[in-house]
N, C-alpha and C. Protein backbone atom coordinates (compact mmCIF):
# COMPACT_ATOMS: atom_id res chain seq x y z
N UNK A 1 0.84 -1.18 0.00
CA UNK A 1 0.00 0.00 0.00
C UNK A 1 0.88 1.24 0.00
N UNK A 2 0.47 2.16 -0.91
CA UNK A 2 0.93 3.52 -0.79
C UNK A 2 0.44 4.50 0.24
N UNK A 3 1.19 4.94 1.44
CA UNK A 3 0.35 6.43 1.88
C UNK A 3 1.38 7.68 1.42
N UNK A 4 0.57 8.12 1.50
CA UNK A 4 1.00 9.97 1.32
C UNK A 4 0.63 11.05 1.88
N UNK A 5 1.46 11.92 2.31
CA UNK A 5 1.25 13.23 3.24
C UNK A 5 1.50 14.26 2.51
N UNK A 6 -0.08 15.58 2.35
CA UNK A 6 0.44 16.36 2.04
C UNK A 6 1.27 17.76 2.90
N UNK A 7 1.87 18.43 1.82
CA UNK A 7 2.29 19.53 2.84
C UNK A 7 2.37 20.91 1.79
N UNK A 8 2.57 22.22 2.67
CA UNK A 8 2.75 23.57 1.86
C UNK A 8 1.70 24.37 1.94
N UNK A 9 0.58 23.86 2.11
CA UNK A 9 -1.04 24.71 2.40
C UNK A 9 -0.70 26.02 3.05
N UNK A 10 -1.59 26.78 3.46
CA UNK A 10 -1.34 27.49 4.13
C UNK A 10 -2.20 29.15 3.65
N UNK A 11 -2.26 30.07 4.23
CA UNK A 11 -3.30 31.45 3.98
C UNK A 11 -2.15 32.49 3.08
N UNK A 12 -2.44 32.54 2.31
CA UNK A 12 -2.03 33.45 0.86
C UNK A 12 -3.12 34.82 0.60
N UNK A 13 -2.31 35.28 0.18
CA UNK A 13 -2.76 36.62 -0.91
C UNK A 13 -3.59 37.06 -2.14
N UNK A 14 -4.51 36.91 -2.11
CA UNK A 14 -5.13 36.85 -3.60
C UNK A 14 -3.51 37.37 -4.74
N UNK A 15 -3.30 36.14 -5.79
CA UNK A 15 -2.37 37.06 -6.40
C UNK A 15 -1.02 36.51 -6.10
N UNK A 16 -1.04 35.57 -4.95
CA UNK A 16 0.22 35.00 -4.69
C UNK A 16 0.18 33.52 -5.12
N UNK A 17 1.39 32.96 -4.59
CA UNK A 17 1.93 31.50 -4.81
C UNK A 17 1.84 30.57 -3.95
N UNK A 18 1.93 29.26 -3.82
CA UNK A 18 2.07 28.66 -3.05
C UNK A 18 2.03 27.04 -4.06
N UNK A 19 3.61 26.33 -3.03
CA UNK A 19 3.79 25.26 -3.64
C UNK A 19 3.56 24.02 -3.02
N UNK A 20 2.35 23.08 -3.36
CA UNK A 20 2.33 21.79 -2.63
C UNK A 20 3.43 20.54 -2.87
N UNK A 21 2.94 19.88 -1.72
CA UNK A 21 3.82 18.27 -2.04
C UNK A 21 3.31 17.22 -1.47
N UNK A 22 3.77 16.67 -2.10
CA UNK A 22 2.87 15.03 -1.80
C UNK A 22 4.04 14.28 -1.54
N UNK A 23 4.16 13.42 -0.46
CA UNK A 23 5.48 12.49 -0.11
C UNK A 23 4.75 11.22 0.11
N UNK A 24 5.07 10.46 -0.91
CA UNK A 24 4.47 9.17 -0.69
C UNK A 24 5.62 8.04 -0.05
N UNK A 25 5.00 6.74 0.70
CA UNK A 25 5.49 5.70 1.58
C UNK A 25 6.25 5.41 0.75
N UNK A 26 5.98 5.25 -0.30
CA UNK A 26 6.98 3.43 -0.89
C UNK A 26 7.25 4.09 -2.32
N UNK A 27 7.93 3.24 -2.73
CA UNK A 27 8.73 3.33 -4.58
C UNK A 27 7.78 3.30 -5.21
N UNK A 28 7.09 2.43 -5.34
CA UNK A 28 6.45 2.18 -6.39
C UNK A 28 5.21 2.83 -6.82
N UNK A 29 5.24 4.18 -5.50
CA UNK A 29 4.33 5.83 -6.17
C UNK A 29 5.18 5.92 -7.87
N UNK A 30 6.74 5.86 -7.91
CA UNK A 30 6.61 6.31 -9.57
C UNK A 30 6.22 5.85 -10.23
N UNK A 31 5.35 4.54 -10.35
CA UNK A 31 5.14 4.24 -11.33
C UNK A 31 3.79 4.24 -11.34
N UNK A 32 3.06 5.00 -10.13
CA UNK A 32 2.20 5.24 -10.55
C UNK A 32 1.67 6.85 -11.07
N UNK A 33 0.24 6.72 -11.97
CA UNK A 33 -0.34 8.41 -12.14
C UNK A 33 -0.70 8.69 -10.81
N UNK A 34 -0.38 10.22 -10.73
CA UNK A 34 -0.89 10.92 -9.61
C UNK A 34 -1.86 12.20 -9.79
N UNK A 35 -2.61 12.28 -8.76
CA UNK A 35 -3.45 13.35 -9.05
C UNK A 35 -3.79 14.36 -7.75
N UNK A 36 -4.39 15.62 -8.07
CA UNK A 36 -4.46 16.37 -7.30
C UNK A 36 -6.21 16.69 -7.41
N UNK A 37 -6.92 16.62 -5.93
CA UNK A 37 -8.16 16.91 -6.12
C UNK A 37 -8.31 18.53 -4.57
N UNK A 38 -9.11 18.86 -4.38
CA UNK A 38 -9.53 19.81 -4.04
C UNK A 38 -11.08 20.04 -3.12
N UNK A 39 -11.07 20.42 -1.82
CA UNK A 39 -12.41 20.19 -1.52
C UNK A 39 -12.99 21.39 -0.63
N UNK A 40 -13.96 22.20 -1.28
CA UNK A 40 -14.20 23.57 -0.68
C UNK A 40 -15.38 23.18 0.77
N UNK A 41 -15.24 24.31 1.90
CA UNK A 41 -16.41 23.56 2.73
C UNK A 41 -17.55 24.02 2.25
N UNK A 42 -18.92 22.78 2.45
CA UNK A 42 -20.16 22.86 2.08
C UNK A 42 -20.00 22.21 0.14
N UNK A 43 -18.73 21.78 -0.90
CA UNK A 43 -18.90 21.20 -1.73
C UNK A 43 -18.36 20.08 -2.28
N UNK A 44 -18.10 19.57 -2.98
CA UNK A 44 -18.23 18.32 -3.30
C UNK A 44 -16.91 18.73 -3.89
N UNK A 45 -15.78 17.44 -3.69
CA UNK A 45 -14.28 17.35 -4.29
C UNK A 45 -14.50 16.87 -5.68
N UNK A 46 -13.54 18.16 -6.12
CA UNK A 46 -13.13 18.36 -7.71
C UNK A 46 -11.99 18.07 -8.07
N UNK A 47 -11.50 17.84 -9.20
CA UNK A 47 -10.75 17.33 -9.69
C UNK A 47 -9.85 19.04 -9.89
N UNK A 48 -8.56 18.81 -10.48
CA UNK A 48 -7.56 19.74 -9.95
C UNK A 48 -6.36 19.29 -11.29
N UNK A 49 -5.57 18.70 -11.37
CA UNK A 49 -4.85 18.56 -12.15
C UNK A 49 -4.30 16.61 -11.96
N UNK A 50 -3.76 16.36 -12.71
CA UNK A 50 -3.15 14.95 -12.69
C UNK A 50 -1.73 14.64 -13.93
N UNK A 51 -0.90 13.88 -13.71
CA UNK A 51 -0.09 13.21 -14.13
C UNK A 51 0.35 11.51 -14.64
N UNK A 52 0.92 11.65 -15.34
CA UNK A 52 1.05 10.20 -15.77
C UNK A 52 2.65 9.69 -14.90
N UNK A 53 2.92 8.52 -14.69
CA UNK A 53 4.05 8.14 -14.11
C UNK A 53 5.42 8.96 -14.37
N UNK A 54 5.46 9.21 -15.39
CA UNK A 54 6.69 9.86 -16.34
C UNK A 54 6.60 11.45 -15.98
N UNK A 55 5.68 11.51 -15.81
CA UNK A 55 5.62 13.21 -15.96
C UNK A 55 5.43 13.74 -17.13
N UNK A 56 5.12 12.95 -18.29
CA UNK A 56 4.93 13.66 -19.57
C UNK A 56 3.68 13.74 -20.17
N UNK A 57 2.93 13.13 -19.24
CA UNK A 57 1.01 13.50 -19.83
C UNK A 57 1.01 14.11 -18.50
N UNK A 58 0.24 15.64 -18.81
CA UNK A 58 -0.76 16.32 -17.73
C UNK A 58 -1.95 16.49 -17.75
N UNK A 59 -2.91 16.87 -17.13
CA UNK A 59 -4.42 17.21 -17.34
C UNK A 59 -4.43 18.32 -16.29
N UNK A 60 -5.34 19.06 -16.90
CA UNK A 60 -5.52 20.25 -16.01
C UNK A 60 -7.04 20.76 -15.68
N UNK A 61 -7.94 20.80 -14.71
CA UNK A 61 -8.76 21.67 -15.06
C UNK A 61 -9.35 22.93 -15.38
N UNK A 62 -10.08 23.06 -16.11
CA UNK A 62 -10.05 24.77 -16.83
C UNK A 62 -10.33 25.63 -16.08
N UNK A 63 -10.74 25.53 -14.69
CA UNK A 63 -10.51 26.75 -13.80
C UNK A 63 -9.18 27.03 -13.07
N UNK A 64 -7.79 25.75 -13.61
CA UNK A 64 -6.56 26.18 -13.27
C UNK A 64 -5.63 26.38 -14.30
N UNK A 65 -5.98 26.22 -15.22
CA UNK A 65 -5.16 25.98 -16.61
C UNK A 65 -4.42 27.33 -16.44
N UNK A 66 -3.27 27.50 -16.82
CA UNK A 66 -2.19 28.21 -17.17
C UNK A 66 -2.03 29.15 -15.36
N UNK A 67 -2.36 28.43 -14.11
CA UNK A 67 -2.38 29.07 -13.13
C UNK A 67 -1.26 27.92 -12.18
N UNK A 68 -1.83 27.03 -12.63
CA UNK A 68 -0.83 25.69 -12.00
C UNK A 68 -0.38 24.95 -12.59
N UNK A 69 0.49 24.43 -11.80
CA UNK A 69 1.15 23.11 -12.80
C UNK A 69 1.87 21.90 -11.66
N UNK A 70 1.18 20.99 -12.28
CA UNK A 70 1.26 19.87 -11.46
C UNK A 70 2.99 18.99 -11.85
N UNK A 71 3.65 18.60 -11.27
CA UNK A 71 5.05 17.58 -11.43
C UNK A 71 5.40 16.71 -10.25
N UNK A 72 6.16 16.18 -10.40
CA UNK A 72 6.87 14.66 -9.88
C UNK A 72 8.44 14.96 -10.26
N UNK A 73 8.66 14.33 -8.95
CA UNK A 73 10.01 13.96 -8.87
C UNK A 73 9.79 12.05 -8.24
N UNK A 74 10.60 11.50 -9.14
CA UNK A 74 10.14 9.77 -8.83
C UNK A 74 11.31 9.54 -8.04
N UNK A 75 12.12 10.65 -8.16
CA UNK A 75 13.32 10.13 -7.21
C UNK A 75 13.22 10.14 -5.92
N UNK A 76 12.44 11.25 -5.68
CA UNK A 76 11.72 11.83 -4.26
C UNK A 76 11.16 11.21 -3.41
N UNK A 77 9.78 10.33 -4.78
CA UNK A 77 8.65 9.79 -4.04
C UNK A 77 8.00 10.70 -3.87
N UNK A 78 7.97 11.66 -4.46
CA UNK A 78 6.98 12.75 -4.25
C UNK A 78 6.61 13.75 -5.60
N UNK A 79 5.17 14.62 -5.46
CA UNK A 79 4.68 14.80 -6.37
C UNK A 79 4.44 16.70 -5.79
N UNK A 80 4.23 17.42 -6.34
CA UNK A 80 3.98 19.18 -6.47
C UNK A 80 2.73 19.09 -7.50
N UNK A 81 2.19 20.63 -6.88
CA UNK A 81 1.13 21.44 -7.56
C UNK A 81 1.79 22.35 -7.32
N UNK A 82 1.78 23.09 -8.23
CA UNK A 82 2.70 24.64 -8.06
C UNK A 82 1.57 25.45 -8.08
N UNK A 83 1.11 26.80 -7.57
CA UNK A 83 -0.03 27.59 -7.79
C UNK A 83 0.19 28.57 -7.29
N UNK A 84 0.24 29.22 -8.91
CA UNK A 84 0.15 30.97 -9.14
C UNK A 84 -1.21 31.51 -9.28
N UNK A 85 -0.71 32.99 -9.06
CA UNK A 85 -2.08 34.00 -9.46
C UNK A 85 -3.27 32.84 -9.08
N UNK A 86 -3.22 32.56 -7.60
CA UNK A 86 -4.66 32.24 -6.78
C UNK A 86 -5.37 33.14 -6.49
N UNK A 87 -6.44 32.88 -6.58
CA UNK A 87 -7.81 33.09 -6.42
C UNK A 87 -7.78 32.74 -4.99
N UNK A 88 -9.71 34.13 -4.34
CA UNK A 88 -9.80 33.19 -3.23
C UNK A 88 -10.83 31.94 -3.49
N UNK A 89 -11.65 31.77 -4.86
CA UNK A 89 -12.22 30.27 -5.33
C UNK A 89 -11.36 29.62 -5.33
N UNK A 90 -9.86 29.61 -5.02
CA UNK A 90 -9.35 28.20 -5.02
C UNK A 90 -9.15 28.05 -3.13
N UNK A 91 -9.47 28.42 -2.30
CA UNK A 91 -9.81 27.83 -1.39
C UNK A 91 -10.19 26.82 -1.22
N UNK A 92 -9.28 25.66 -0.70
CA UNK A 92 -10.20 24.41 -0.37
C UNK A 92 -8.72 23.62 0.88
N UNK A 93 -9.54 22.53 1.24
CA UNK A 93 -8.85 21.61 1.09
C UNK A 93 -8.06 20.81 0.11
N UNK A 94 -6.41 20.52 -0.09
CA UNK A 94 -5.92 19.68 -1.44
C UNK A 94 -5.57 18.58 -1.00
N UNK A 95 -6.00 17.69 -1.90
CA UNK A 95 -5.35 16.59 -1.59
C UNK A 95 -4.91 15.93 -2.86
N UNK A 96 -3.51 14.85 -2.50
CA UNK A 96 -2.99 14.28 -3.14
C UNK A 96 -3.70 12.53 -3.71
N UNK A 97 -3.64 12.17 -4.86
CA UNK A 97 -4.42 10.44 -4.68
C UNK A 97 -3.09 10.47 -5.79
N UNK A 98 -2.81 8.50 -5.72
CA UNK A 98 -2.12 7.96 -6.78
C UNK A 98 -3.54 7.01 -7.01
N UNK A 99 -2.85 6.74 -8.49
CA UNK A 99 -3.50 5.85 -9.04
C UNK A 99 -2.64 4.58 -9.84
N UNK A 100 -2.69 3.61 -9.33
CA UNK A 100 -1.84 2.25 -9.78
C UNK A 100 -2.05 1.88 -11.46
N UNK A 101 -2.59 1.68 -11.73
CA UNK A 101 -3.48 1.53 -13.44
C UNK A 101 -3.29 2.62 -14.41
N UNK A 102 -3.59 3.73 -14.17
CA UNK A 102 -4.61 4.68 -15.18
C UNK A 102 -3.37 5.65 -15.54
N UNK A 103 -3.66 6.73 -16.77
CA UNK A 103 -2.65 7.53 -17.00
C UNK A 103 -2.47 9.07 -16.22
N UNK A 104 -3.54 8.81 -15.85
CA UNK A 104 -3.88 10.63 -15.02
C UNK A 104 -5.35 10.59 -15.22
N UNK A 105 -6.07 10.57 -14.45
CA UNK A 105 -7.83 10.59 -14.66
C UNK A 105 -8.50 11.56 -13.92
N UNK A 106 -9.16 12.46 -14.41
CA UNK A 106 -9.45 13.50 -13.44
C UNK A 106 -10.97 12.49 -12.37
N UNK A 107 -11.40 11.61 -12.88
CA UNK A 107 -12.57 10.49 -11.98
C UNK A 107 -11.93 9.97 -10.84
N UNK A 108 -12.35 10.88 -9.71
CA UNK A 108 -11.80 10.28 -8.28
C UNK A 108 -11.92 8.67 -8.16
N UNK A 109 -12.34 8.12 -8.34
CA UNK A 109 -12.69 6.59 -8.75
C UNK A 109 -11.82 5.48 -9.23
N UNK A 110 -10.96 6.39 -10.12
CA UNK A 110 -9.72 5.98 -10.29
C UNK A 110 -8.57 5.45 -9.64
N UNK A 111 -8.29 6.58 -8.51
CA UNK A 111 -7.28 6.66 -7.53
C UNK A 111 -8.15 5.81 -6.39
N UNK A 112 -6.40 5.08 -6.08
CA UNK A 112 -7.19 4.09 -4.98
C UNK A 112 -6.08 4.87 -3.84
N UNK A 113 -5.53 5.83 -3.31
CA UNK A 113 -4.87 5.89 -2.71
C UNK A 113 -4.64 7.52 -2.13
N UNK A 114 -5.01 7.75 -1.32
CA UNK A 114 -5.05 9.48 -0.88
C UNK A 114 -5.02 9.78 0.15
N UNK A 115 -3.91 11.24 0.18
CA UNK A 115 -3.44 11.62 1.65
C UNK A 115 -4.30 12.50 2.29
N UNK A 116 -4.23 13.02 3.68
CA UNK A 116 -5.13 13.31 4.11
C UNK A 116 -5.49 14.72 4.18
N UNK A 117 -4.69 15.48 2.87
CA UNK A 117 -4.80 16.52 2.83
C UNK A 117 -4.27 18.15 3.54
N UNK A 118 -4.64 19.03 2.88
CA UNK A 118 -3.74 20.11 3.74
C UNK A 118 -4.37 21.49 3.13
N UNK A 119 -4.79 22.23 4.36
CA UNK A 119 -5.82 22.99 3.65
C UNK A 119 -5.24 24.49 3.12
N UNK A 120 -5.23 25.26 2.20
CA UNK A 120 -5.13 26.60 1.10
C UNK A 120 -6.54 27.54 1.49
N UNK A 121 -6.11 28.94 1.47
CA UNK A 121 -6.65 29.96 2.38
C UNK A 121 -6.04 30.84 1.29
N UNK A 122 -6.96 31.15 0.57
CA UNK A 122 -6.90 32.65 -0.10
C UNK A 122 -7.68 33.93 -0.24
N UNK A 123 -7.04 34.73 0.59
CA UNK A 123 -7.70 35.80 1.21
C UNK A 123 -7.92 37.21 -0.14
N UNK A 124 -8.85 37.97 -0.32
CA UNK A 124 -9.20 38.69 -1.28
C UNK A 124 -8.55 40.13 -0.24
């Protein structure tokens, strides 16, 4: 079994940065896709960005596109969301999932494996 802890959250600036990470248990996170989901209070967790093992397929969703960018280091065991020019709609809880199988799937359903998160505070 894979676990993973995220870290980096924290209360920002409308307009600022902030960089997550995901540190997963064991090796064999590189070979799996990883993904990043998101969960505001009072709504339902959204999908956020994802990766393929390699790092060379991304997916993004269109309320982060050209704002974040998701990567891996397999050497690490660990995975980043980088996030610029936030919003305070990106307030949420983030969390990290791998997925053993798939190439990057934004369908939580996918990922069998997720940390317990770390919550982002963006103040207007």
């Amino acid at each position: 079994q894979v676990q993973m802890v995220e870290s980096g959250g924290g209360l920002v600036q409308a307009g600022g940065s902030l960089r997550l990470s995901c540190a997963a248990s064991r090796r064999t996170f590189s070979n799996y896709a990883m993904g990043w989901f998101r969960q505001a209070p009072g709504k339902e967790r959204e999908f956020v960005a994802a990766v393929n093992w390699s790092g060379s397929s991304t997916l993004y969703a269109d309320s982060v596109k050209g704002r974040f960018t998701i990567s891996r280091d397999n050497g690490k065991n660990t995975g980043y969301l980088q996030m610029n020019s936030l919003k305070p709609e990106d307030t949420a809880v983030y969390y990290c999932a791998a997925d053993p199988y798939g190439a990057g799937s934004p369908r939580e359903l996918e990922y069998n494996y997720w940390g317990q998160g770390t919550q982002v505070t963006v103040s207007s």
